[in-house]
PDB file of N, CA and C in Angstrom:
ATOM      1  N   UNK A   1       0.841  -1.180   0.000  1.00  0.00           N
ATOM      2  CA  UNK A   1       0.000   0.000   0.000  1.00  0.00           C
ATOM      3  C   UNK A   1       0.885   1.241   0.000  1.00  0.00           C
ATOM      4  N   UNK A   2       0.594   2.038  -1.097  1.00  0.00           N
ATOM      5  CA  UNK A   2       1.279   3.035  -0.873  1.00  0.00           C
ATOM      6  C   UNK A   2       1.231   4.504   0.190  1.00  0.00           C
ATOM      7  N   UNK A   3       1.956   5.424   0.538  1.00  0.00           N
ATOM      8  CA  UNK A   3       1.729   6.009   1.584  1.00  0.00           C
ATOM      9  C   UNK A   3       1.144   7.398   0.937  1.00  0.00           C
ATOM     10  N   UNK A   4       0.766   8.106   1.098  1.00  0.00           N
ATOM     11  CA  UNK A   4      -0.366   9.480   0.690  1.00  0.00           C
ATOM     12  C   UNK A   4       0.948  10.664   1.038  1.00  0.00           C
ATOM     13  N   UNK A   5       1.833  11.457   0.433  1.00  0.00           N
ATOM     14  CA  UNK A   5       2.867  11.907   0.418  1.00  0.00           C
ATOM     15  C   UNK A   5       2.079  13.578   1.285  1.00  0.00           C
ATOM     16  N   UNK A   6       0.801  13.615   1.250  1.00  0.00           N
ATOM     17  CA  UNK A   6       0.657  14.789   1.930  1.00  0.00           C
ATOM     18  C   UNK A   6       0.045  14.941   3.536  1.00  0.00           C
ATOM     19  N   UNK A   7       0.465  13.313   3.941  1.00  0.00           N
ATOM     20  CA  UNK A   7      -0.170  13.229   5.207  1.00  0.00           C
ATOM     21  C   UNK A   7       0.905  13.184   5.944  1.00  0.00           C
ATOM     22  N   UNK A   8       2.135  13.707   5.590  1.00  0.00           N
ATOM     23  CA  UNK A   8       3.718  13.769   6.106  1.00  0.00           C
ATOM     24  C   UNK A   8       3.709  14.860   7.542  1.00  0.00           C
ATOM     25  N   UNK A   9       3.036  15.915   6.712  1.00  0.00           N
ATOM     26  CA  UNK A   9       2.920  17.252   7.762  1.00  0.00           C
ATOM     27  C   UNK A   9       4.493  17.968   7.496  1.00  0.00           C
ATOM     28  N   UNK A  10       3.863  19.298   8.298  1.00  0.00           N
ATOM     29  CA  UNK A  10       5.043  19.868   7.615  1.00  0.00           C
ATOM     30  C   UNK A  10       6.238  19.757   8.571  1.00  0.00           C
ATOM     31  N   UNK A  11       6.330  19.554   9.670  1.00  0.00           N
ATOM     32  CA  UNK A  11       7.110  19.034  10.771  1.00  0.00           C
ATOM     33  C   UNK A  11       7.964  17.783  10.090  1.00  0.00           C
ATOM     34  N   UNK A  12       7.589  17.057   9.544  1.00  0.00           N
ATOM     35  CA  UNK A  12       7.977  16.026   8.698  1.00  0.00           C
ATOM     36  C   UNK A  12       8.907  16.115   7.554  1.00  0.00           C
ATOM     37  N   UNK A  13       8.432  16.708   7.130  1.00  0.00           N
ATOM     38  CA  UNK A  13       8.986  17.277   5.846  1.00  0.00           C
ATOM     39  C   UNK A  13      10.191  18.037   6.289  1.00  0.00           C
ATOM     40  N   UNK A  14      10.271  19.046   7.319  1.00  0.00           N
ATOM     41  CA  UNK A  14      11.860  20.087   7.852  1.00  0.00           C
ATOM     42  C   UNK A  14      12.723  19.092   8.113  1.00  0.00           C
ATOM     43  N   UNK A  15      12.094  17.800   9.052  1.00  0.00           N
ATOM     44  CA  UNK A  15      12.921  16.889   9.309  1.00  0.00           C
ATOM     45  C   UNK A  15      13.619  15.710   8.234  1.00  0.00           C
ATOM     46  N   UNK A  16      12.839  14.924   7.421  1.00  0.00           N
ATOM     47  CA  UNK A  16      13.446  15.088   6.159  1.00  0.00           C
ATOM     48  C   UNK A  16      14.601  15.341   5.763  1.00  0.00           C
ATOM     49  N   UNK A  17      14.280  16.932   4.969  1.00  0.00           N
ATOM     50  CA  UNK A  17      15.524  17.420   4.533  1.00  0.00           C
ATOM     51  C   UNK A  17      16.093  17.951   5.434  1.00  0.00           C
ATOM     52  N   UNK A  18      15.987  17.996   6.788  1.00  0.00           N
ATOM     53  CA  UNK A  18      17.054  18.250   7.809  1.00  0.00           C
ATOM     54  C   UNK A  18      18.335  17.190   7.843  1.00  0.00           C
ATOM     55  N   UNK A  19      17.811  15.977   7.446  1.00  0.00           N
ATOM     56  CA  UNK A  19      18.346  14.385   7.688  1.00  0.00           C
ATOM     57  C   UNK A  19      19.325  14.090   6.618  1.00  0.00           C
ATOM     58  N   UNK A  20      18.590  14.861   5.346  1.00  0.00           N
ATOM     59  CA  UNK A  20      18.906  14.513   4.501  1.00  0.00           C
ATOM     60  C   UNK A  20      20.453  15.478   3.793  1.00  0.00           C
ATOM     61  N   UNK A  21      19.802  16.810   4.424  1.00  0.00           N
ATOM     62  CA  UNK A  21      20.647  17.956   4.132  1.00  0.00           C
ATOM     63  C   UNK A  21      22.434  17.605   4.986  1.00  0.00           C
ATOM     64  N   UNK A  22      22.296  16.575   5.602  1.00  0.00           N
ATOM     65  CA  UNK A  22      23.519  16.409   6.659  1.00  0.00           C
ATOM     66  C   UNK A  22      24.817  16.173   5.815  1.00  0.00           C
ATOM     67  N   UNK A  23      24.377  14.628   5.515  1.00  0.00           N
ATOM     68  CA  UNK A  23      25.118  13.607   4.452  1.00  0.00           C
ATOM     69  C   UNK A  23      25.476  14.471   3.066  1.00  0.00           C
ATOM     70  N   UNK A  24      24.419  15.377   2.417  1.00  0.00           N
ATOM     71  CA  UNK A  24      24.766  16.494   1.550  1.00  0.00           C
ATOM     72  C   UNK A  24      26.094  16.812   1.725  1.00  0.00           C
ATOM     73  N   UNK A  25      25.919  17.877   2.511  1.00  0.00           N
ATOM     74  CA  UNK A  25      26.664  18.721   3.040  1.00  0.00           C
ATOM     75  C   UNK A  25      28.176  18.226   3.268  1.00  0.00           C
ATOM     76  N   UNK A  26      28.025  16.910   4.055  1.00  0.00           N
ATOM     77  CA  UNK A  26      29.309  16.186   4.116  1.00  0.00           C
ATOM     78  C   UNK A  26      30.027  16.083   2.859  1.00  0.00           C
ATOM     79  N   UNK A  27      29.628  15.357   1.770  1.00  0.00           N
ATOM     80  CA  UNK A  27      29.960  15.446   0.403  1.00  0.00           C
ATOM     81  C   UNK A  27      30.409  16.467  -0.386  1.00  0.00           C
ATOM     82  N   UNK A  28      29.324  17.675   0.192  1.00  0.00           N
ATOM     83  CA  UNK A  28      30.339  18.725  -0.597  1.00  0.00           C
ATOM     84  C   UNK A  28      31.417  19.610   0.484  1.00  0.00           C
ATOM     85  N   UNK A  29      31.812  19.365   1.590  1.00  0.00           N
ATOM     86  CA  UNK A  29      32.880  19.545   2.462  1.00  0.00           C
ATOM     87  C   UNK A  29      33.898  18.649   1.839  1.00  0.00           C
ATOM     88  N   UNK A  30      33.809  17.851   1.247  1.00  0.00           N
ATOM     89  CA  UNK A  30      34.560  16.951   1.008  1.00  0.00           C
ATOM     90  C   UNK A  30      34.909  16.918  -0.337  1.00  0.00           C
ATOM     91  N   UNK A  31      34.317  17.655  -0.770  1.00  0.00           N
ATOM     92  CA  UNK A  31      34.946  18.160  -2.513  1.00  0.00           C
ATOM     93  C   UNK A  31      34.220  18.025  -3.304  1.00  0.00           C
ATOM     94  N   UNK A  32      32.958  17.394  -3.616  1.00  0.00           N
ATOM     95  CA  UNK A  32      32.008  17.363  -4.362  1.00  0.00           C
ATOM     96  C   UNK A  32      31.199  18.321  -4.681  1.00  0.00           C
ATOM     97  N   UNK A  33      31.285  18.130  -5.719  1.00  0.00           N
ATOM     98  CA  UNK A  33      30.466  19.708  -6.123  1.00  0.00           C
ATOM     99  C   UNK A  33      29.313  19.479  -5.764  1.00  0.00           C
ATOM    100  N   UNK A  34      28.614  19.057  -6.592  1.00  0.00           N
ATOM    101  CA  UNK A  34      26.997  18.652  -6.511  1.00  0.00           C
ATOM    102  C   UNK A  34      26.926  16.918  -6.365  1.00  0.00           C
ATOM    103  N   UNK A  35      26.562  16.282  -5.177  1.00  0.00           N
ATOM    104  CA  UNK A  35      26.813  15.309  -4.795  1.00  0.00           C
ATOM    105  C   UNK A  35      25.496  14.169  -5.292  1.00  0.00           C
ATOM    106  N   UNK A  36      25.796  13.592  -6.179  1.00  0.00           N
ATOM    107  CA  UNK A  36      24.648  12.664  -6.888  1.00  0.00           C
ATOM    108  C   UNK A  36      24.798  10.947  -7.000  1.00  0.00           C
ATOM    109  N   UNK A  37      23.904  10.451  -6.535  1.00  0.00           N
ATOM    110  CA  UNK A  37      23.060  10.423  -6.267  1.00  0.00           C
ATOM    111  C   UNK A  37      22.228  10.696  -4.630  1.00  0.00           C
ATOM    112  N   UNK A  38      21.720  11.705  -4.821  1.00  0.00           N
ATOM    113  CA  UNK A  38      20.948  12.611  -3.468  1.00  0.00           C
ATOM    114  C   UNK A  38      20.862  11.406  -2.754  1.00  0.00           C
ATOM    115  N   UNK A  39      20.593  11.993  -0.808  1.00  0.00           N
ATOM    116  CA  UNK A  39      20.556  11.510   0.083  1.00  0.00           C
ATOM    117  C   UNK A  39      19.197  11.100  -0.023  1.00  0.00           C
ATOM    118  N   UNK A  40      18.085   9.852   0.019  1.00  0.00           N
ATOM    119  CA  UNK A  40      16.738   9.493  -0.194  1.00  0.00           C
ATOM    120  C   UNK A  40      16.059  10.307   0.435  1.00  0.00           C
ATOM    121  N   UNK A  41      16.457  10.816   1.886  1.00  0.00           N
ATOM    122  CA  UNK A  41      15.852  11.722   2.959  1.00  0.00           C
ATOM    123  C   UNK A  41      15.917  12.984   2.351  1.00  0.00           C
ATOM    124  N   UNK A  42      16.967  13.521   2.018  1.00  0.00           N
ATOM    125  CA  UNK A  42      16.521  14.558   1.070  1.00  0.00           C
ATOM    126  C   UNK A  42      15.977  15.183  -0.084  1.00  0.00           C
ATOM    127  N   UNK A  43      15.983  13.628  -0.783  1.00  0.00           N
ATOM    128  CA  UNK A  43      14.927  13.776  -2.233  1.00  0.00           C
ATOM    129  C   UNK A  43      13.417  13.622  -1.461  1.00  0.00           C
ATOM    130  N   UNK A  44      13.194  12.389  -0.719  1.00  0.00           N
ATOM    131  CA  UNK A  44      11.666  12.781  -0.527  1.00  0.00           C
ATOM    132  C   UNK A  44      11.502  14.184   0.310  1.00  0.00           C
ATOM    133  N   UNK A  45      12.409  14.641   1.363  1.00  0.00           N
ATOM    134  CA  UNK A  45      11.719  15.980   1.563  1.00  0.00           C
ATOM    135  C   UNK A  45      11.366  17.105   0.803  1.00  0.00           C
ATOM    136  N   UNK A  46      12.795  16.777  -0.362  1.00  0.00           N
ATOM    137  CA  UNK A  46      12.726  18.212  -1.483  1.00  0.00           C
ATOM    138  C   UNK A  46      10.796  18.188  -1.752  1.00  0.00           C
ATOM    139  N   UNK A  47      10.684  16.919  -2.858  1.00  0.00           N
ATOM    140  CA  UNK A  47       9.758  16.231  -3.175  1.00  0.00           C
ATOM    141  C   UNK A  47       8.120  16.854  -2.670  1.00  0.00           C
ATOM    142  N   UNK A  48       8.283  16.364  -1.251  1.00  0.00           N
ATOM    143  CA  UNK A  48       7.516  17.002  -0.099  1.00  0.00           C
ATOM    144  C   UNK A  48       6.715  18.658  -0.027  1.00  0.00           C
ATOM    145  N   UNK A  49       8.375  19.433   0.256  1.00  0.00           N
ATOM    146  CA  UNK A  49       8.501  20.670  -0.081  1.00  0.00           C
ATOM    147  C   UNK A  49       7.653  21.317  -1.430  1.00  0.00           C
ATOM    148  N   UNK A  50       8.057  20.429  -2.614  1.00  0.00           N
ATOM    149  CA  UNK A  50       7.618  20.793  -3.846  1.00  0.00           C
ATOM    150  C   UNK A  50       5.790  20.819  -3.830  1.00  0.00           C
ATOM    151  N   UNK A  51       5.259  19.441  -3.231  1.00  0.00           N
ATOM    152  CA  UNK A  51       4.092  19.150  -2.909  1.00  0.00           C
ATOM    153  C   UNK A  51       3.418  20.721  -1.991  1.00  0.00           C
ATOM    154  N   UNK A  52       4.032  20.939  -1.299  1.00  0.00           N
ATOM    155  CA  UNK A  52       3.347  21.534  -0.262  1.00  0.00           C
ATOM    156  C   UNK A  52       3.644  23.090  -0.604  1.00  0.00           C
ATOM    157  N   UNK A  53       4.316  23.542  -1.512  1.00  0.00           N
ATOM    158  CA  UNK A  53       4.681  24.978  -2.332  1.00  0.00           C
ATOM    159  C   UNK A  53       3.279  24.580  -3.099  1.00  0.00           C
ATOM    160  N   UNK A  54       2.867  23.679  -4.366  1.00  0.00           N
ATOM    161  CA  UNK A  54       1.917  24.029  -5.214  1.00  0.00           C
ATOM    162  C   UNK A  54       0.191  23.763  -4.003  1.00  0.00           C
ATOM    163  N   UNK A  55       0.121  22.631  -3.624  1.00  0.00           N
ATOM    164  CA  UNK A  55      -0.855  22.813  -2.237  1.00  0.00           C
ATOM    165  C   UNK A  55      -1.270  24.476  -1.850  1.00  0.00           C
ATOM    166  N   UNK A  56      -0.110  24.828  -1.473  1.00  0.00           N
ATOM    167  CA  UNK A  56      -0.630  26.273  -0.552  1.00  0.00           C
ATOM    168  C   UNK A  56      -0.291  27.414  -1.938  1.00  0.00           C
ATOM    169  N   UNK A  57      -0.463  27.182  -3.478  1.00  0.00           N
ATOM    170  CA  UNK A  57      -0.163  28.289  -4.308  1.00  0.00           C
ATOM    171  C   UNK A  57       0.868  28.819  -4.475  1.00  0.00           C
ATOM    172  N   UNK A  58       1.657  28.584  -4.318  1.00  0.00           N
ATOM    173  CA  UNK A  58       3.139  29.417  -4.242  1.00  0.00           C
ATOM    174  C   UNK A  58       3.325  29.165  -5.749  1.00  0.00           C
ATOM    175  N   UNK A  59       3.325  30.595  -6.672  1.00  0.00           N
ATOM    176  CA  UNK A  59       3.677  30.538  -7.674  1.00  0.00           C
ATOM    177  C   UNK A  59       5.208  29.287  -8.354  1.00  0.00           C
ATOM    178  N   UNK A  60       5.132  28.474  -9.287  1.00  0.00           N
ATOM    179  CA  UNK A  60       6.240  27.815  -9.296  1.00  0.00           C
ATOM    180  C   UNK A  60       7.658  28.477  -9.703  1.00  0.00           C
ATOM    181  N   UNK A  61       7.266  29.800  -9.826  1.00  0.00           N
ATOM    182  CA  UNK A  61       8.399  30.425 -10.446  1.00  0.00           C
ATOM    183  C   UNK A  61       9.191  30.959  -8.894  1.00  0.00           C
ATOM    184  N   UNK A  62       8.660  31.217  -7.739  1.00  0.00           N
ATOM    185  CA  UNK A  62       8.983  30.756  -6.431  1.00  0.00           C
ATOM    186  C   UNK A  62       9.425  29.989  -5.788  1.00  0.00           C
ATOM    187  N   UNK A  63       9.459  29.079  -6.311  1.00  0.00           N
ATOM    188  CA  UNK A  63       9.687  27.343  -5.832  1.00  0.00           C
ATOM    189  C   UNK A  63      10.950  27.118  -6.184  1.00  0.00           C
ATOM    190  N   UNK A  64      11.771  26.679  -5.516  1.00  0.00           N
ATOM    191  CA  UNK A  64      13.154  26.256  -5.412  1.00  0.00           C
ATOM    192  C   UNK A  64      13.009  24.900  -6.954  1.00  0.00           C
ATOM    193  N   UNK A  65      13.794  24.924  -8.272  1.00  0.00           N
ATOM    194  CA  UNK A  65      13.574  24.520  -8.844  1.00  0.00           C
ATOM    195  C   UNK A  65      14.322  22.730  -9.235  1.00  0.00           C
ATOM    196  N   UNK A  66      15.437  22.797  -8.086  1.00  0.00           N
ATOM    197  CA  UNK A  66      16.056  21.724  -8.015  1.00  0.00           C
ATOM    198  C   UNK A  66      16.493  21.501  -6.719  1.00  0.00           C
ATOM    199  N   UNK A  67      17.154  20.220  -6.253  1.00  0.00           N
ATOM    200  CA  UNK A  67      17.955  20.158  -5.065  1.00  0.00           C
ATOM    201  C   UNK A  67      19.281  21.016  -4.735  1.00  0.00           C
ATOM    202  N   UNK A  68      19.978  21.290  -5.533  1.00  0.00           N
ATOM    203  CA  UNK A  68      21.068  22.108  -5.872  1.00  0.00           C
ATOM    204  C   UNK A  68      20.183  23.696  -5.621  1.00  0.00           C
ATOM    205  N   UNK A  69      19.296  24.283  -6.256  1.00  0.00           N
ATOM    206  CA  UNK A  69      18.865  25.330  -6.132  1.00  0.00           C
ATOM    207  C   UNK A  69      18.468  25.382  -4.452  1.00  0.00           C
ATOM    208  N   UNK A  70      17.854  24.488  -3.862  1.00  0.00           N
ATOM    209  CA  UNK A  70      17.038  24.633  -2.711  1.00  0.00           C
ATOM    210  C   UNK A  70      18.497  24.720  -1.528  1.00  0.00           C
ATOM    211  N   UNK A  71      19.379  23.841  -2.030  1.00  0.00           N
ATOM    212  CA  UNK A  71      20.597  24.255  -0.867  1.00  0.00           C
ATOM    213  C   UNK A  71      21.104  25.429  -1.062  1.00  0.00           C
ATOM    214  N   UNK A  72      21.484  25.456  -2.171  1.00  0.00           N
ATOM    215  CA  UNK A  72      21.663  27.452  -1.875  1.00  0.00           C
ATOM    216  C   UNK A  72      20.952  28.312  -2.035  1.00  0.00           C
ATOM    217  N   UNK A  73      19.317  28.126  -1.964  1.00  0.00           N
ATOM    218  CA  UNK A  73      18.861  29.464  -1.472  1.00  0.00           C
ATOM    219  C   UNK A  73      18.057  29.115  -0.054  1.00  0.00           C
ATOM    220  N   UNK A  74      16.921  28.586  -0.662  1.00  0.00           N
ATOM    221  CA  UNK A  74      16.234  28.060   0.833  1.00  0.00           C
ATOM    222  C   UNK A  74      16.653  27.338   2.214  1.00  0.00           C
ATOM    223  N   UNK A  75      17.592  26.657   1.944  1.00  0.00           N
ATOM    224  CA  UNK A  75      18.294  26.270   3.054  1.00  0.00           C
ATOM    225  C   UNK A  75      18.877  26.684   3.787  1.00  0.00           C
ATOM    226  N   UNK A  76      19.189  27.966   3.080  1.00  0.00           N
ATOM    227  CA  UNK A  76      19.958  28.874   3.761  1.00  0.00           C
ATOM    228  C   UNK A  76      19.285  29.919   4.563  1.00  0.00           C
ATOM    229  N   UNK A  77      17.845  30.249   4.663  1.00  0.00           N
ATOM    230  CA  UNK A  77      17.023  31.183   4.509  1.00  0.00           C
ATOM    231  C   UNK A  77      16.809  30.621   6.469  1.00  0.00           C
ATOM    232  N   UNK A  78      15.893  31.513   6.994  1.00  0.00           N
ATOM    233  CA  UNK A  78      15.130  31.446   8.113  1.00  0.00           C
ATOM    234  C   UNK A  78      13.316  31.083   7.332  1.00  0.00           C
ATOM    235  N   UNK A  79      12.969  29.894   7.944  1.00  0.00           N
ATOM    236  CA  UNK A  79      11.656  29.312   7.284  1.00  0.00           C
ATOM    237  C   UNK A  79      10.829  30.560   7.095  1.00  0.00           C
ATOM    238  N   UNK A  80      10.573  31.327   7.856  1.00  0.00           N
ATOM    239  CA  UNK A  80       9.810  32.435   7.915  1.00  0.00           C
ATOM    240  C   UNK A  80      10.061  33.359   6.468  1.00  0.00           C
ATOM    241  N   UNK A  81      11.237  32.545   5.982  1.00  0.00           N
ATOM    242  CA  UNK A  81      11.027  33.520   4.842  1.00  0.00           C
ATOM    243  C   UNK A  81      11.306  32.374   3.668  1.00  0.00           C
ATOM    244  N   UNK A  82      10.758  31.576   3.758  1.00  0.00           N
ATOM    245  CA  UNK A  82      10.749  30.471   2.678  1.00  0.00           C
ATOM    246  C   UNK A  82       9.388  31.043   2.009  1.00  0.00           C
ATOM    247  N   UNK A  83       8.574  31.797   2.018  1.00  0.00           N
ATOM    248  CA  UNK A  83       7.727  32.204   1.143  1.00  0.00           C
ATOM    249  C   UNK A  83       6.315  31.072   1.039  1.00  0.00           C
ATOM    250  N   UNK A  84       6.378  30.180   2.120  1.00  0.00           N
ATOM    251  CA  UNK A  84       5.196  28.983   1.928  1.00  0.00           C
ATOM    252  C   UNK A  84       5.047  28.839   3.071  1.00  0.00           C
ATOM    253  N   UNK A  85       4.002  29.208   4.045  1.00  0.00           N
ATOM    254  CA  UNK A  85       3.287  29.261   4.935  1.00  0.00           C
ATOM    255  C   UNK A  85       3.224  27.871   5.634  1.00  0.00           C
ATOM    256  N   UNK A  86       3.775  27.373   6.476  1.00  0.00           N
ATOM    257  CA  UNK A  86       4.573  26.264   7.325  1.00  0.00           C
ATOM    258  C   UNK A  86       3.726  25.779   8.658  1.00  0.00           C
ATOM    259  N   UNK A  87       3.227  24.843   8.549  1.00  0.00           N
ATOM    260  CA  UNK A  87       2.225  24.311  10.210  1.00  0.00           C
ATOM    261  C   UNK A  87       3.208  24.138  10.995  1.00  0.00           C
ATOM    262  N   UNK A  88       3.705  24.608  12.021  1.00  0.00           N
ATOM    263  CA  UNK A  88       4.963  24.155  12.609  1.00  0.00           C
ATOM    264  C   UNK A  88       4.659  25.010  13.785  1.00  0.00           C
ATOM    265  N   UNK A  89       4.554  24.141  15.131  1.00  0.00           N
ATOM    266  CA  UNK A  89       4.148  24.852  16.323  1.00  0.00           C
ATOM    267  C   UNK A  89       5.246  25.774  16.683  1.00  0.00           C
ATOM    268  N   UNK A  90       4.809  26.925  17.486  1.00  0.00           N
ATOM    269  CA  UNK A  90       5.696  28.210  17.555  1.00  0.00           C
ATOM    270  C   UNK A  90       6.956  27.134  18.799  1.00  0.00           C
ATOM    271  N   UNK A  91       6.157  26.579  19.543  1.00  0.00           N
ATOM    272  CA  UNK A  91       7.461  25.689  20.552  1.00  0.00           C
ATOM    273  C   UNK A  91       7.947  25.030  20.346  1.00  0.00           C
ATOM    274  N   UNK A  92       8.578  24.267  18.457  1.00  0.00           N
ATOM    275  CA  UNK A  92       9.282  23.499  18.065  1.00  0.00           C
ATOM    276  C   UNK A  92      10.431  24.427  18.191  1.00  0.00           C
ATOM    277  N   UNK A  93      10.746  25.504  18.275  1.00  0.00           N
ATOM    278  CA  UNK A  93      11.633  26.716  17.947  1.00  0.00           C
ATOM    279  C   UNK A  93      12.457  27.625  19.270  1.00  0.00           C
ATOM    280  N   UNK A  94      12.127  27.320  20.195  1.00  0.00           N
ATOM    281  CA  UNK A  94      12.537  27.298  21.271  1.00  0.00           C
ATOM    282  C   UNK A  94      12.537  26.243  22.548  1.00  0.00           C
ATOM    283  N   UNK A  95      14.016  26.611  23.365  1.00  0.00           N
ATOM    284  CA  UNK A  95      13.813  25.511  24.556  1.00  0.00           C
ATOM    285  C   UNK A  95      13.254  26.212  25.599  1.00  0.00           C
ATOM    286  N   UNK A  96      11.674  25.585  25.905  1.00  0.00           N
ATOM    287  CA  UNK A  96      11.709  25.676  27.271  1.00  0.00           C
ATOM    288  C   UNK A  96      12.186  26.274  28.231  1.00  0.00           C
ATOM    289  N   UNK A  97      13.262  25.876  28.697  1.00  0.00           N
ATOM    290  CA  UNK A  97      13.507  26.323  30.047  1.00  0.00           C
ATOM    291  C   UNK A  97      14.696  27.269  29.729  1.00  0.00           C
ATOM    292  N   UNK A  98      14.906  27.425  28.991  1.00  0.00           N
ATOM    293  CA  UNK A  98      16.094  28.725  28.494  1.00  0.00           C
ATOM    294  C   UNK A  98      15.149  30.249  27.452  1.00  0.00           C
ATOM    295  N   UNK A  99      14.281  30.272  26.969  1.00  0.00           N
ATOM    296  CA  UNK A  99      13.908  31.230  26.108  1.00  0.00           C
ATOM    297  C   UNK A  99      12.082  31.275  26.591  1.00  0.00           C
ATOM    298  N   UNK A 100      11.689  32.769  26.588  1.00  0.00           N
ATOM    299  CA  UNK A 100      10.213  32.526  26.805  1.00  0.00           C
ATOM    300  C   UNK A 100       9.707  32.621  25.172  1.00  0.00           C
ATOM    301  N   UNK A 101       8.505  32.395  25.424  1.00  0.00           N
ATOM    302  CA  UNK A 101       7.572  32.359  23.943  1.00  0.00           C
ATOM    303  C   UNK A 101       7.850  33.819  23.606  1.00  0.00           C
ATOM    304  N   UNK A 102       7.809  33.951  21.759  1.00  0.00           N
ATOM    305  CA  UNK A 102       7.709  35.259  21.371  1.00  0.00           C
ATOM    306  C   UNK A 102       6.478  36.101  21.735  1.00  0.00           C
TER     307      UNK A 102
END
């Protein structure tokens, strides 16, 4: 049975290409330019991402157009300005007992 790619949530999806963005990254520390074949965790989050940009309208000319594009712009970005409106509780973003709520 296959799994329904939009019942991930978007918590899901940061984590993902959080997972995925690691092993990336290692590769190109390590001299690789553009490191292929992608980390699976980071193709289905890109994937994800892509899903959930046309979902909420985000013009596609907005939309990070490859994996290579999305590490150097969006990845780099603070979500708040990824331009696609994100379900993500305000207390995934702070600890507790060190920071109060905004």
């Amino acid at each position: 049975m296959a799994t329904d790619p939009t019942k991930l949530g978007d918590l899901g999806m940061l984590s993902l290409l959080a997972h995925g963005l690691i092993p990336y990254m290692e590769q190109v520390e390590a001299g690789e330019k553009d490191p292929f074949p992608y980390p699976n965790t980071l193709l289905r989050g890109f994937n994800q991402l892509i899903l959930t940009c046309a979902l909420r309208d985000l013009p596609r000319a907005q939309r990070p157009a490859s994996i290579p594009e999305f590490v150097a712009t969006w990845a780099r970005l603070p979500l708040a300005e990824w331009g696609v409106n994100l379900n993500i509780p305000a207390d995934v973003f702070y600890n507790r007992r060190s920071l109060t709520r905004p």
